[in-house]
Protein backbone atom coordinates (compact mmCIF):
# COMPACT_ATOMS: atom_id res chain seq x y z
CA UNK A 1 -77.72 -85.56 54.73
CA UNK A 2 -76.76 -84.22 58.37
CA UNK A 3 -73.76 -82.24 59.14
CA UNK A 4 -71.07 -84.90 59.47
CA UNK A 5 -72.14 -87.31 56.40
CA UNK A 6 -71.26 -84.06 54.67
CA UNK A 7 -67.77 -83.55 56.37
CA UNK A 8 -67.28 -87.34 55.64
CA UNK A 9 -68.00 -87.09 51.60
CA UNK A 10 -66.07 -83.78 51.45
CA UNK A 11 -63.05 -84.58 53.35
CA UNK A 12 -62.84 -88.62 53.30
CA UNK A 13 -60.69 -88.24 50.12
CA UNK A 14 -57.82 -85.70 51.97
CA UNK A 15 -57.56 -87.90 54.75
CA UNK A 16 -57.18 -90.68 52.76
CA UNK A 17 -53.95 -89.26 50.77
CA UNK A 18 -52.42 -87.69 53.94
CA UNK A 19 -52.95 -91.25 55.16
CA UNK A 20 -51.90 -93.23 52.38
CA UNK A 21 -48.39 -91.03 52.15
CA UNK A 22 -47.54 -91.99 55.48
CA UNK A 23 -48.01 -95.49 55.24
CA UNK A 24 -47.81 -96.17 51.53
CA UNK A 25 -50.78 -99.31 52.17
CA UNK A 26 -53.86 -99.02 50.69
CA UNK A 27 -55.62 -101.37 52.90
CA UNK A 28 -53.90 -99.76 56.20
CA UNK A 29 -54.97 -96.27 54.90
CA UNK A 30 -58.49 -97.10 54.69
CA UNK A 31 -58.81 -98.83 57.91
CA UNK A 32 -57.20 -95.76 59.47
CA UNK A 33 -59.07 -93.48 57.49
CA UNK A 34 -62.16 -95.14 59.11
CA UNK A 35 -61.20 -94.96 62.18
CA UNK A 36 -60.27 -91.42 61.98
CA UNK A 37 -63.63 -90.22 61.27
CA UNK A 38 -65.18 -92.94 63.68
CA UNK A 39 -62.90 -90.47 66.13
CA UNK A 40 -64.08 -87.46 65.02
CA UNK A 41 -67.19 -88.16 65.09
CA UNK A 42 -66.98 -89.00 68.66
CA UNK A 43 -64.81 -85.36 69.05
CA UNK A 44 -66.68 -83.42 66.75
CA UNK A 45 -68.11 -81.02 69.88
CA UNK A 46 -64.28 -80.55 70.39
CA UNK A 47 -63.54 -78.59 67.39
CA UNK A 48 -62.98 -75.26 68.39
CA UNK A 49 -62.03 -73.67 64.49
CA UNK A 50 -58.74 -72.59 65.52
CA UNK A 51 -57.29 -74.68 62.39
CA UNK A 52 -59.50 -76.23 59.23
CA UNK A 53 -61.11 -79.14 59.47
CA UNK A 54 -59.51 -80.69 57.09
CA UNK A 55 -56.35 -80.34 59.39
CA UNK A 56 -58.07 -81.43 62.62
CA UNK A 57 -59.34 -84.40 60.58
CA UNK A 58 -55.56 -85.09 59.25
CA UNK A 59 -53.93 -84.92 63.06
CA UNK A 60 -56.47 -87.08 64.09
CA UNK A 61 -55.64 -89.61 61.32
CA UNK A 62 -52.40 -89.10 62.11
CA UNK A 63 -52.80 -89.69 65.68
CA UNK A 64 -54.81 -93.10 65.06
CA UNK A 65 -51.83 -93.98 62.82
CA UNK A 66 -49.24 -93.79 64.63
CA UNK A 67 -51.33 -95.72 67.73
CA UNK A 68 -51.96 -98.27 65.50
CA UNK A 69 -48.23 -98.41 64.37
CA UNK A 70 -47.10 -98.62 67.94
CA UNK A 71 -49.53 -101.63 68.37
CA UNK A 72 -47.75 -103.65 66.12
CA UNK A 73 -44.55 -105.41 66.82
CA UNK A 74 -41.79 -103.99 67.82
CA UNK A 75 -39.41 -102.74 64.81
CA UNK A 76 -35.93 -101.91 64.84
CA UNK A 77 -34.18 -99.17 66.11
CA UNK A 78 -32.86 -96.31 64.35
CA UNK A 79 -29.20 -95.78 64.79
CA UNK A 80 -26.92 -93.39 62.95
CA UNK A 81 -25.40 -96.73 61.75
CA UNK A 82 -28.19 -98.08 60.17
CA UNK A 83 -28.77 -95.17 58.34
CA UNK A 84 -27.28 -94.89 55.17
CA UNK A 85 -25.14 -91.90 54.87
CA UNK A 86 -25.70 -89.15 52.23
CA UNK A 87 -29.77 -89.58 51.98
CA UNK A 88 -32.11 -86.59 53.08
CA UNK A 89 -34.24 -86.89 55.48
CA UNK A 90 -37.36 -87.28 53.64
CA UNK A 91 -35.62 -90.22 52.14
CA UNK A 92 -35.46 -92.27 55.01
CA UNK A 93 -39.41 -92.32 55.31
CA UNK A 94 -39.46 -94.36 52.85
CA UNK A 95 -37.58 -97.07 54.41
CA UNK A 96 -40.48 -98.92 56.76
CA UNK A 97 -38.43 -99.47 59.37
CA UNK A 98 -36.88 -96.20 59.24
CA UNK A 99 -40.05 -94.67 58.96
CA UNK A 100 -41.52 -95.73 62.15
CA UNK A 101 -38.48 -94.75 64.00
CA UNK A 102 -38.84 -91.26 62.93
CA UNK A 103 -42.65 -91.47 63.07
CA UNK A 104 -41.99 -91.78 66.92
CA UNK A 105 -39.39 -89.02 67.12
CA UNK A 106 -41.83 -86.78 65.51
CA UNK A 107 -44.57 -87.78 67.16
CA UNK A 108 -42.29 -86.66 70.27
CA UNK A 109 -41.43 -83.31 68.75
CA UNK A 110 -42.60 -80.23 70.27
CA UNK A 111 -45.49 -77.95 68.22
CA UNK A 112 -45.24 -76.05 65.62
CA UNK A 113 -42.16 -77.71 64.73
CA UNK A 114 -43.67 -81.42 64.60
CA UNK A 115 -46.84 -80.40 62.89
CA UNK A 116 -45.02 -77.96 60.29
CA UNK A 117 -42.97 -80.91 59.38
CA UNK A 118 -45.59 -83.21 58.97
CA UNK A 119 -47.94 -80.80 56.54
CA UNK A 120 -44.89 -80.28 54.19
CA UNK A 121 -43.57 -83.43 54.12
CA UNK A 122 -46.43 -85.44 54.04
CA UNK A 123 -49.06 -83.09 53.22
CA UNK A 124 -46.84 -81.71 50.20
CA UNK A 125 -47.79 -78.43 51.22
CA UNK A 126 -45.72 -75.23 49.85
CA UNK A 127 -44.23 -73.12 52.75
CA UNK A 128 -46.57 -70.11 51.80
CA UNK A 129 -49.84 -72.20 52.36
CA UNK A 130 -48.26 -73.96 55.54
CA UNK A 131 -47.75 -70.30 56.88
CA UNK A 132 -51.66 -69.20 55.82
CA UNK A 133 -52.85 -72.26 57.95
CA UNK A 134 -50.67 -71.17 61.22
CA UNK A 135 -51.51 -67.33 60.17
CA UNK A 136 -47.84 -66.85 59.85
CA UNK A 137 -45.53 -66.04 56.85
CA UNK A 138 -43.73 -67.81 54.21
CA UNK A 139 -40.38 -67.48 55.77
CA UNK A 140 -42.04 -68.62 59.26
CA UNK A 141 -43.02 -71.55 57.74
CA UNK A 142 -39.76 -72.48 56.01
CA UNK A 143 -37.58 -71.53 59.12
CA UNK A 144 -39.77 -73.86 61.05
CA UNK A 145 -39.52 -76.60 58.72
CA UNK A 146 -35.85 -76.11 59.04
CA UNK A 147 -35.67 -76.39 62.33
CA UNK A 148 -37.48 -79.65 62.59
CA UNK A 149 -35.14 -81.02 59.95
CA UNK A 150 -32.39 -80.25 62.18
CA UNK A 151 -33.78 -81.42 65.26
CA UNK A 152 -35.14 -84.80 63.42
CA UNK A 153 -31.52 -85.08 62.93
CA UNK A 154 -29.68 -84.38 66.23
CA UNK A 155 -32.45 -86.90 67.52
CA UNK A 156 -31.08 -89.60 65.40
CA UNK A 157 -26.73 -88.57 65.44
């Protein structure tokens, strides 16, 4: 077994779930899955260790997600009228069209701020491992997140 048939069996299953929470599509999630690695393995010289694999694997997922998203048809725009009031944030991503809306605002969103929203949001990770991964704290990671919320919604108001 070479070196990335091993990265593919270990991490294939991560990439997968990150995947499948972002677009709720079993079918979609594979197929981007695929491509993901299909990426990565084209990349792999790239990887320069500065994060885990297994997050370089998820950003390129991510990344070959949201291209394929913007591929489709064009969706509706988010307004703060068509957004029901009262709901959090994390609500609205589960609306589709929503949910591509504020796929593209975060996919506009400056670093750390777009990534530490995306790893606790969709990567259901708690603050204190989210601050391990960017060799930060606990309360880093939680005023980041924070700040992304709030900037998600100034984006949208």
């Amino acid at each position: 077994m070479n070196d990335f048939e091993r990265i593919y069996s270990e991490y294939y299953d991560t990439v997968f779930r990150y995947i499948l929470s972002l677009c709720r599509d079993r079918q979609l999630a594979q197929e981007v899955t695929q491509e993901a690695f299909f990426r990565a393995l084209k990349k792999i010289d790239t990887f320069r260790g500065e994060c885990k694999l297994s997050v370089w694997l998820c950003q390129i997922a991510k990344n070959t997600y949201c291209t394929m998203v913007r591929g489709q048809s064009k969706q509706t725009e988010l307004t703060p009228e068509t957004i029901p009031a009262g709901e959090d944030l994390e609500e609205r991503l589960m609306d589709g069209d929503t949910a591509l809306t504020l796929h593209r605002l975060l996919h506009r969103m400056d670093q750390p701020y777009k990534e530490v929203f995306w790893m606790r949001t969709f990567g259901e990770l708690s603050f204190r491992k989210i601050g391990a991964i960017w060799g930060k704290t606990e309360s880093w990671a939680r005023v980041t997140y924070h700040r992304a919320r709030m900037k998600l919604k100034e984006e949208i108001e």
